[in-house]
Protein backbone atom coordinates (compact mmCIF):
# COMPACT_ATOMS: atom_id res chain seq x y z
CA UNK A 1 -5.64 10.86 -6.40
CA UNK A 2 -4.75 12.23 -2.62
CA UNK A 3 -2.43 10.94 -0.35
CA UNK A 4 -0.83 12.23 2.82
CA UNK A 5 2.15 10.86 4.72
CA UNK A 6 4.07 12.18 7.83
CA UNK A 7 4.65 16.10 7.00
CA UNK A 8 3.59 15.46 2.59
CA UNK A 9 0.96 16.02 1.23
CA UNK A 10 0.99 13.85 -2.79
CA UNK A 11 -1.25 14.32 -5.75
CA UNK A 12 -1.43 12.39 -8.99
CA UNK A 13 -2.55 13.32 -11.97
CA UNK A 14 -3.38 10.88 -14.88
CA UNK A 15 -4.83 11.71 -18.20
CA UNK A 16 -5.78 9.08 -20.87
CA UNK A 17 -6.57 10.02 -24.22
CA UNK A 18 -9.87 8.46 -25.09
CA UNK A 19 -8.92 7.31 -28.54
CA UNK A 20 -5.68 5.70 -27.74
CA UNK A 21 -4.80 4.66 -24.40
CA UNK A 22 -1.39 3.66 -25.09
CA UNK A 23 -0.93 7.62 -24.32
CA UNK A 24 -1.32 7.73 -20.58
CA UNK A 25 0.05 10.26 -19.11
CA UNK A 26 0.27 12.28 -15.46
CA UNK A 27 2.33 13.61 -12.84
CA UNK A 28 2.62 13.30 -9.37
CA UNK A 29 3.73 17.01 -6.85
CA UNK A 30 4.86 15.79 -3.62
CA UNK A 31 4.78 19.02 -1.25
CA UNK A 32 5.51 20.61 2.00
CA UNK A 33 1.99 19.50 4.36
CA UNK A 34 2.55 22.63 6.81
CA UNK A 35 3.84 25.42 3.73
CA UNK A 36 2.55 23.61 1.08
CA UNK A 37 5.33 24.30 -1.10
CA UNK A 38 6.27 22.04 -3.99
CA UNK A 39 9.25 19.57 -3.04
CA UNK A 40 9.06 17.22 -6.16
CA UNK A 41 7.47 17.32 -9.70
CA UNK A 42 7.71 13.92 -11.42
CA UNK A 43 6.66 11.57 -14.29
CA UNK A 44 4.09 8.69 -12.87
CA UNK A 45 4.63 6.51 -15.69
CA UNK A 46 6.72 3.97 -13.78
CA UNK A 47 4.68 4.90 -10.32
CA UNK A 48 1.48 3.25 -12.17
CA UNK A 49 2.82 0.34 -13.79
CA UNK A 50 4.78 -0.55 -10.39
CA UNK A 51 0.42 0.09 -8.45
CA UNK A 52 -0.84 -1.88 -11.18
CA UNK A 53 0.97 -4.85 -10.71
CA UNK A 54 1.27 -4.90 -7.08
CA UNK A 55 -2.40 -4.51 -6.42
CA UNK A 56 -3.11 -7.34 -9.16
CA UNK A 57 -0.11 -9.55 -7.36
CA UNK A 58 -1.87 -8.77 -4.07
CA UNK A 59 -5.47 -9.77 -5.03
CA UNK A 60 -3.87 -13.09 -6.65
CA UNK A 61 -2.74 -13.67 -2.84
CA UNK A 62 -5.23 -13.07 -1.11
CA UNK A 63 -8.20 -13.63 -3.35
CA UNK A 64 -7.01 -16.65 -5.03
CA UNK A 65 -8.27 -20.35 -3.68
CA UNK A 66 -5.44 -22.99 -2.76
């Protein structure tokens, strides 16, 4: 999963075990968009669970009747 921001280029990498999904993993490298050097190396746990529920919280808002 791309992204690009500014002068960054950001990947993420998830992997789900087929048999047990509880074990989702991945990582997301946030690097230099010019040199393309690594700047950051981190767990996307937290990342994930924070994209999950916003885009849920934002369909509920928009999506929802009142």
């Amino acid at each position: 999963m791309p992204s690009f921001y500014e002068n960054y280029n950001g990947t993420k990498l998830i992997e789900i075990t087929p048999d047990n999904e509880a074990r989702l993993r991945g990582i997301f490298l946030l690097s230099d968009r010019e040199t393309m050097k690594p700047l950051v190396l981190m767990d996307t746990r937290a990342i994930t669970a924070m994209r999950t529920g916003a885009v849920s919280g934002l369909g509920m808002k928009y999506l929802a009747s009142d």
